[in-house]
Each structure stands twice: as C-alpha cells, then as structure tokens.
Protein backbone atom coordinates (compact mmCIF):
# COMPACT_ATOMS: atom_id res chain seq x y z
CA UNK A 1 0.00 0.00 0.00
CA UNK A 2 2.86 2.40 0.72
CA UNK A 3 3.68 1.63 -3.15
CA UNK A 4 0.34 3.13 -3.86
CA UNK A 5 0.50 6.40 -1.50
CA UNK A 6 3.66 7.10 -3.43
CA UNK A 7 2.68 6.75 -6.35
CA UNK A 8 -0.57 8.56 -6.43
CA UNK A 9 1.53 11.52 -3.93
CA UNK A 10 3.88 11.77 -7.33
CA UNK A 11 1.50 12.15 -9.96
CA UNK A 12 -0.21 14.79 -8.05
CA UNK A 13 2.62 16.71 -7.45
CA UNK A 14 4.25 16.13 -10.92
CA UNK A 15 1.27 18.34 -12.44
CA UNK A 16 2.59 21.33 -10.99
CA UNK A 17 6.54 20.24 -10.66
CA UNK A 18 6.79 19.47 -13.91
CA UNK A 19 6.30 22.17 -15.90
CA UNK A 20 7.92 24.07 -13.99
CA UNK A 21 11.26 22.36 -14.69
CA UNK A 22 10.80 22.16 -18.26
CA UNK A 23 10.10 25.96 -18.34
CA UNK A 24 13.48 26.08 -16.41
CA UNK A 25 15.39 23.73 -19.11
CA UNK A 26 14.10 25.57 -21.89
CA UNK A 27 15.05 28.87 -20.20
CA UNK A 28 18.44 27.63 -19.91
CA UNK A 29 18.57 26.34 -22.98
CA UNK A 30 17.26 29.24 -24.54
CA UNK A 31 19.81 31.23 -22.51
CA UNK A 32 23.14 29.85 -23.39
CA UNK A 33 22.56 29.96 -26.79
CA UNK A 34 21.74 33.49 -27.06
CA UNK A 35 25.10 34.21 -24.99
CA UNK A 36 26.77 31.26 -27.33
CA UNK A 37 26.02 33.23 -30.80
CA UNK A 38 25.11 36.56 -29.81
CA UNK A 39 26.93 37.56 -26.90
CA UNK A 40 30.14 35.55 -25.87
CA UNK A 41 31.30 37.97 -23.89
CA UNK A 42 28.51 38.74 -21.84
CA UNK A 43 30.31 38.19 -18.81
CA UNK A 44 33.26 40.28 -19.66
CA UNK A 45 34.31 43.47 -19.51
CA UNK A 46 34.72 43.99 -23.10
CA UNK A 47 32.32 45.55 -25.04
CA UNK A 48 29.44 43.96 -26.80
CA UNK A 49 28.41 44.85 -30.60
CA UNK A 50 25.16 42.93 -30.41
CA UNK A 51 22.84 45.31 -27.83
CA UNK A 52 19.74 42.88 -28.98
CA UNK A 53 21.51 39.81 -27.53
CA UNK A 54 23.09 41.40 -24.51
CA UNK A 55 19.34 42.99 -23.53
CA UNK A 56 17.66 39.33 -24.32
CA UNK A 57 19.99 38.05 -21.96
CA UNK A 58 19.72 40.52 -19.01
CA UNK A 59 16.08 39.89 -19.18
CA UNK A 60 16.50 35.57 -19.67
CA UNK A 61 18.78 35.42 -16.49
CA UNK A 62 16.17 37.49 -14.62
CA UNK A 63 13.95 35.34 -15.50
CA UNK A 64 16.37 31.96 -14.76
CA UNK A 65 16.93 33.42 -11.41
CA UNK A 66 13.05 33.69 -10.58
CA UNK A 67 12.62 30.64 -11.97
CA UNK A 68 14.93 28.97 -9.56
CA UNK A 69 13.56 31.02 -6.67
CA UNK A 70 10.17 30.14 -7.65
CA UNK A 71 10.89 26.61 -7.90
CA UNK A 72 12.56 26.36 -4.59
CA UNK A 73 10.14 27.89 -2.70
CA UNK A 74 7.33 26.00 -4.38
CA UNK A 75 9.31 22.71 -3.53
CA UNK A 76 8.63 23.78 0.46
CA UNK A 77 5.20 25.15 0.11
CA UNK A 78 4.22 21.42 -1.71
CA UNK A 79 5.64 19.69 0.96
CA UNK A 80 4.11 21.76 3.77
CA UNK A 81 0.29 21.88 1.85
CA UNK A 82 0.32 18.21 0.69
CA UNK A 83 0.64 16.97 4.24
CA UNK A 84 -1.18 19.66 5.77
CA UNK A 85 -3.81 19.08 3.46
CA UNK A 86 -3.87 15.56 3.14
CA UNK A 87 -4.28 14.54 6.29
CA UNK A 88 -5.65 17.56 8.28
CA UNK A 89 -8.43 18.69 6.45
CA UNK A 90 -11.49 17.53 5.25
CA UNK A 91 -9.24 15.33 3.16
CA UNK A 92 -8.08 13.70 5.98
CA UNK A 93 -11.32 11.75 6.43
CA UNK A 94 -10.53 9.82 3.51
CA UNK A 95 -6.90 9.10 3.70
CA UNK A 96 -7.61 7.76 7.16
CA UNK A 97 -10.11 5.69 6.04
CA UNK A 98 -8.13 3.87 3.62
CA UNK A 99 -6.55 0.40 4.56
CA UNK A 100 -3.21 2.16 5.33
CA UNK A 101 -1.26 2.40 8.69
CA UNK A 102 -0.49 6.08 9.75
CA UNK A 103 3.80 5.16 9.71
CA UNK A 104 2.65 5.01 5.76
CA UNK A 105 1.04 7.85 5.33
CA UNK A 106 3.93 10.21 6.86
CA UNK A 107 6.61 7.87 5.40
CA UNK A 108 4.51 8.36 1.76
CA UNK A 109 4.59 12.51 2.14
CA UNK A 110 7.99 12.48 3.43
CA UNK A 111 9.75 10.26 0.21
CA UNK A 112 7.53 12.16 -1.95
CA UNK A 113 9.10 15.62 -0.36
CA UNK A 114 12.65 14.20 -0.50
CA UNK A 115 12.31 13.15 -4.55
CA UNK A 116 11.41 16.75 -5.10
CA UNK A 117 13.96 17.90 -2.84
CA UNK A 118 16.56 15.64 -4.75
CA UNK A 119 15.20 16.77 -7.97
CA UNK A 120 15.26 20.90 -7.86
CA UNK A 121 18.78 20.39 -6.22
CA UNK A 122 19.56 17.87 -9.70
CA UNK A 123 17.98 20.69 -11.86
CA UNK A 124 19.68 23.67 -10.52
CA UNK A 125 22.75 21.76 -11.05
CA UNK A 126 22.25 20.64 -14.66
CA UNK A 127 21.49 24.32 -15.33
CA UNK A 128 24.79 24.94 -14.16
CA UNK A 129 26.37 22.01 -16.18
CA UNK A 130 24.37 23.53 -19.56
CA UNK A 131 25.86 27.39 -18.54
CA UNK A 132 29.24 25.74 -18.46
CA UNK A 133 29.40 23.76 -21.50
CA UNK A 134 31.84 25.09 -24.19
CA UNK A 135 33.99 27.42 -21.39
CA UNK A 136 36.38 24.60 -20.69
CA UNK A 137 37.58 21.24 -22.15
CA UNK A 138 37.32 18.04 -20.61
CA UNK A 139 40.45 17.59 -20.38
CA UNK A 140 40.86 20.99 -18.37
CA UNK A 141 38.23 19.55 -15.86
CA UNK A 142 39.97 16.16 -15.69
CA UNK A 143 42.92 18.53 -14.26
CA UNK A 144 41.25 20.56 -12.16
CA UNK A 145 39.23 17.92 -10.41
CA UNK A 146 43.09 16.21 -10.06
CA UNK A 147 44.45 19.41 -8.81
CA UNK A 148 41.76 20.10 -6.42
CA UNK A 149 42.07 15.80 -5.24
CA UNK A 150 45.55 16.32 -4.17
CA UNK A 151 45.65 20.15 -2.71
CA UNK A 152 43.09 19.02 -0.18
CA UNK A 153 45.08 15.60 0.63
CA UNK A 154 47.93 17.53 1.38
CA UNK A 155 46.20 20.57 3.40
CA UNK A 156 43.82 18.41 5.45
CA UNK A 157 45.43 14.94 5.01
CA UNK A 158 41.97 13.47 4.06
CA UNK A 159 40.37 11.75 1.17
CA UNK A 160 38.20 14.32 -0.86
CA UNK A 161 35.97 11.31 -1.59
CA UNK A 162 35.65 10.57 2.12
CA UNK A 163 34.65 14.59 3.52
CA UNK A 164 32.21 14.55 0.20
CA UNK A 165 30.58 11.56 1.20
CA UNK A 166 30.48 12.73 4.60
CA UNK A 167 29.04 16.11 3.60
CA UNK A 168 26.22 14.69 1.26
CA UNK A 169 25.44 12.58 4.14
CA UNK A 170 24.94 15.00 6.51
CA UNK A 171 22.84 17.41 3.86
CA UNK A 172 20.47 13.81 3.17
CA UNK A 173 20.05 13.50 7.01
CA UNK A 174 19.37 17.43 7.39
CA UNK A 175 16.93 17.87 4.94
CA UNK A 176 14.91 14.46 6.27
CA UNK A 177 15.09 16.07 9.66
CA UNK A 178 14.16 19.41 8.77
CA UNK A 179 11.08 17.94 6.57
CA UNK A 180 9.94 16.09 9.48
CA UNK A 181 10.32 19.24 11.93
CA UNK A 182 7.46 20.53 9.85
CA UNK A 183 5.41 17.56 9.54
CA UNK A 184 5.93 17.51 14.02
CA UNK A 185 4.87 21.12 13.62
CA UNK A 186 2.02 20.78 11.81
CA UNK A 187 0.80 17.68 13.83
CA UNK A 188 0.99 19.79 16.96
CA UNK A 189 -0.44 22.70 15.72
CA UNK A 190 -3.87 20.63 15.07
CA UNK A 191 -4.36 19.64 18.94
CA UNK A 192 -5.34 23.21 19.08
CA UNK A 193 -9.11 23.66 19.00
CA UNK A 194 -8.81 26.97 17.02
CA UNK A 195 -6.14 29.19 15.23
CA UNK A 196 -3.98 25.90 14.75
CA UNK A 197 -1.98 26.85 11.40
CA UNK A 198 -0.80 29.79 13.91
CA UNK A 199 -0.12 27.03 16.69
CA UNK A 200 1.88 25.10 13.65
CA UNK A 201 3.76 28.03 13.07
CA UNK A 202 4.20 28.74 16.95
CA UNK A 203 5.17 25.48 17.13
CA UNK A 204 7.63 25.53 14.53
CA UNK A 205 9.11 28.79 16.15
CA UNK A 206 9.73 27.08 19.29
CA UNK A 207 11.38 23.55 18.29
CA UNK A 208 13.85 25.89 16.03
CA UNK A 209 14.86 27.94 19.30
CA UNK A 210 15.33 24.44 20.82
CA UNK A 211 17.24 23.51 18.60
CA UNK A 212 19.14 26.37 17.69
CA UNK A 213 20.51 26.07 22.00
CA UNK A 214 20.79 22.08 21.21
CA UNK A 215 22.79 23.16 18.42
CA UNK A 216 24.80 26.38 20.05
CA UNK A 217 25.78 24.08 22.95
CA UNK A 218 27.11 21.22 20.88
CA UNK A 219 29.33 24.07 18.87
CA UNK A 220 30.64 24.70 21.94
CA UNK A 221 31.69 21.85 23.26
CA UNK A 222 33.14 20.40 19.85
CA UNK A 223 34.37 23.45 18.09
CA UNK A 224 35.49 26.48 20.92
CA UNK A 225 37.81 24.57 22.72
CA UNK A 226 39.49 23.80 19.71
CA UNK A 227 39.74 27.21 18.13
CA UNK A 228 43.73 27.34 18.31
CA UNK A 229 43.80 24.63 16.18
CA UNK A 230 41.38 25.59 14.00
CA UNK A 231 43.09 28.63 13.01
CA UNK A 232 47.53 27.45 13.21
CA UNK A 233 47.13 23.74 12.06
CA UNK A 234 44.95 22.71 8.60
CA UNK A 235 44.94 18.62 9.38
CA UNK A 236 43.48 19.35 12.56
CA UNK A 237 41.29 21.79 11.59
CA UNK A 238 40.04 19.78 9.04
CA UNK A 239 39.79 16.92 11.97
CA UNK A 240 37.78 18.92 14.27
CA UNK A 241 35.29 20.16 10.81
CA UNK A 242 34.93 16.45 10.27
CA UNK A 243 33.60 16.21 13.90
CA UNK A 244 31.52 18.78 13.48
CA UNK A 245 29.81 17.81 10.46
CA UNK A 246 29.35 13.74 11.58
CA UNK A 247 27.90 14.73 15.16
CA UNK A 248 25.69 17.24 13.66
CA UNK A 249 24.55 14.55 11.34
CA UNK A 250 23.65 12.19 14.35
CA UNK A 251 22.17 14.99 15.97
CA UNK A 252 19.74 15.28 13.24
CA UNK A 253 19.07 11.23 13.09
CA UNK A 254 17.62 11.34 16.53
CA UNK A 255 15.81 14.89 15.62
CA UNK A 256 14.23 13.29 12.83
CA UNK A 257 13.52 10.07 14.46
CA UNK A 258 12.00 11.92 17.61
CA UNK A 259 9.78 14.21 14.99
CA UNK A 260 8.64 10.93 12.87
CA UNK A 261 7.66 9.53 16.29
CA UNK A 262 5.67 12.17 17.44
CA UNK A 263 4.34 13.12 14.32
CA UNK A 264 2.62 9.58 13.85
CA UNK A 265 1.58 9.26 17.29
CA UNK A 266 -0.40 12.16 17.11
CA UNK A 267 -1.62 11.35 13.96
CA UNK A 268 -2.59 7.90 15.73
CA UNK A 269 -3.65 8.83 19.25
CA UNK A 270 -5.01 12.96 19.44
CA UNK A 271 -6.43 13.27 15.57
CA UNK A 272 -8.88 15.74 15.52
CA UNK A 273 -9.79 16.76 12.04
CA UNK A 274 -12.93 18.72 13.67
C-alpha cells in the first residue's frame, strides 16, 4: 500500500513540478545559446556589438533566477500543503479511512518531499552544467578535479571522496530532519481547538529555538575549545570540521527520528480533524 500512496503523492505533485522544470530547461537552454552566438562575452568586460543579444539576456537570467527562486520555494510550500492538506483537512477523512497504517502515510509525504527535494537540487545543477558547457575542455576539468584531489590531501590529510561523502550525508540527514520538523509542527499545531496553522507556526518557532541552544551548545563543546587549532594547524582543523559535520549529522538522526515519532503518534492517538 505504501507503493500506492507514493505513487498517487507523485502524480499529483508532478502536475505542478513538472512544468515548472521544463520551463526552467528551456530557459536555460534558450539562454546559453543566445550568450553562445550573440553575446560571448557577456560576462566580460569587453564591449558587446550585439545590444539585442546582450538585452535578451539581461532579461533571460532574470527570468532563470526567478525561476529557480520560484521553484525552490514551491518545492517547500508542496511539501508543507500536501501533508497539511492531506491529512488535516477535510481530506483527511478519507486518507484515514483507507486500509493504510499512519507510519505510511507520513513515510509516503515524506519520500515524496525528499524526490522533489533531490530533484530541484539535480535541476539547478544541470542548469549549471548547460551554462558551463563550451567554457572549458574536458580535459581541463579532468585537471582541475586532479588538482583540487591532491591540494586538499595535502592541506587536510583526508580523502576528498571521504569529507564529500560525509558532507552529502549530513545534507540527506538534514533535509529528512528538517522535513519532518514541519510535519511535528504541523501535527501539533492541530491539537489546538482553534487558530492551529498559527499554533503550527508557533510550534515551529519554538522547536527551532530548541534547537538552535541544542545546536549552540554542541558548537561549543566540539568546536570552541578547539579554536587554536582551527586557526595554526589545517589537518586538525580539518579533523575537528569532520567532527563537526558527523555529530551534527547524528544529531539530526535522533531529531528526525523523535519528529517521525511524534508526528505519527499524534496522527494515531489525538487526531482531531474537527
């Protein structure tokens, strides 16, 4: 059944999603070829002999970067209204009255949230990759990507591969947590009687000062004491970032685990979709 929610949670989020990112491709497409036959040196100080093309493109990366705005902040207000929606509403009746355990139904939104998550972040990027084409060889980037491998070995004494993994990690497990600090949010903002997408946002408000101490005091211990060595000596700096970055990611495995369980006992034990 969890198949199911998923499935039927993407197609009715593709219907908006999806335009949007093939407006975004076609912008970008549009875009670099202006700047690839009318105005090469766009971002250059020399000056241009085609005022059509430079003008087109002033007004196409306006557009790119609303575009991108847009789409970001449509990604958070989709996964905010579908489960706020969904299952607090008078739409709630019927997803709670389908065969379906509630673990499925916040599992279902939250997946759903993280594909489109994964895929503006994958879009934005390949925007970047389409901007870039035809600046540089491959060969160049084989280089540079080389160059960059071994600088950072010798600085920090680390495999790149290694803090990368470690940083993508940590940016997964943040971005599950802070999806599920709304969903917690939301769920406690309907045990209110009245006024209760205020007491979600109150709510909200209050676990991000919590956290934000949680957070402040775990800096403190981990990074202050160690401020010497982040500053003289790169290896240990880099040691003590590691640190930083792998207990903040734990941190944010039992933040999201404590939201998930709230979030579906609520949604099991004090639903009130009166």
């Amino acid at each position: 059944m969890l198949g199911k929610l998923i499935k039927h949670e993407t197609r009715a989020t593709s219907r908006i999603f999806l335009p949007l990112y093939g407006a975004l491709l076609i912008l970008t497409i549009f875009t670099k070829l202006v700047m690839a036959i009318g105005a090469p040196d766009f971002f250059s100080e020399a000056a241009s002999n085609n005022t059509i093309a430079e003008i087109t493109l002033g007004i196409s990366f306006t557009l790119y970067f609303i575009l991108i705005v847009g789409i970001s902040v449509m990604t958070l207000v989709m996964i905010i209204q579908r489960f706020y929606k969904n299952l607090f509403t008078d739409e709630g009746y019927l997803m709670f009255s389908l065969p379906v355990k509630t673990w499925e139904l916040v599992l279902s939104k939250l997946l759903v949230g993280l594909l489109w998550s994964a895929v503006c972040t994958v879009m934005i990027v390949l925007t970047f990759v389409i901007f870039s084409l035809g600046t540089f060889s491959m060969m160049e980037l084989t280089q540079a990507i080389q160059a960059a491998y071994q600088t950072f070995f010798v600085e920090t004494g680390m495999n790149l591969n290694l803090f990368i993994a470690e940083l993508a990690l940590f940016l997964a497990v943040n971005t599950v947590a802070s999806i599920l600090m709304i969903y917690v949010a939301i769920a406690i903002g309907q045990l209110f009687s009245q006024h209760r997408v205020v007491a979600a946002f109150g709510a909200y408000i209050v676990i991000t000062i919590v956290l934000q101490i949680i957070g402040s005091i775990f800096m403190a211990v981990f990074a202050i004491g160690n401020l010497d060595i982040l500053i003289l000596n790169g290896r240990s700096a880099m040691s003590t970032i590691q640190w930083l970055i792998n207990g903040s990611t734990i941190l944010n495995v039992v933040f999201g685990a404590a939201f998930y369980y709230v979030t579906q006992y609520i949604m099991k034990n004090r639903l009130n979709l009166e």
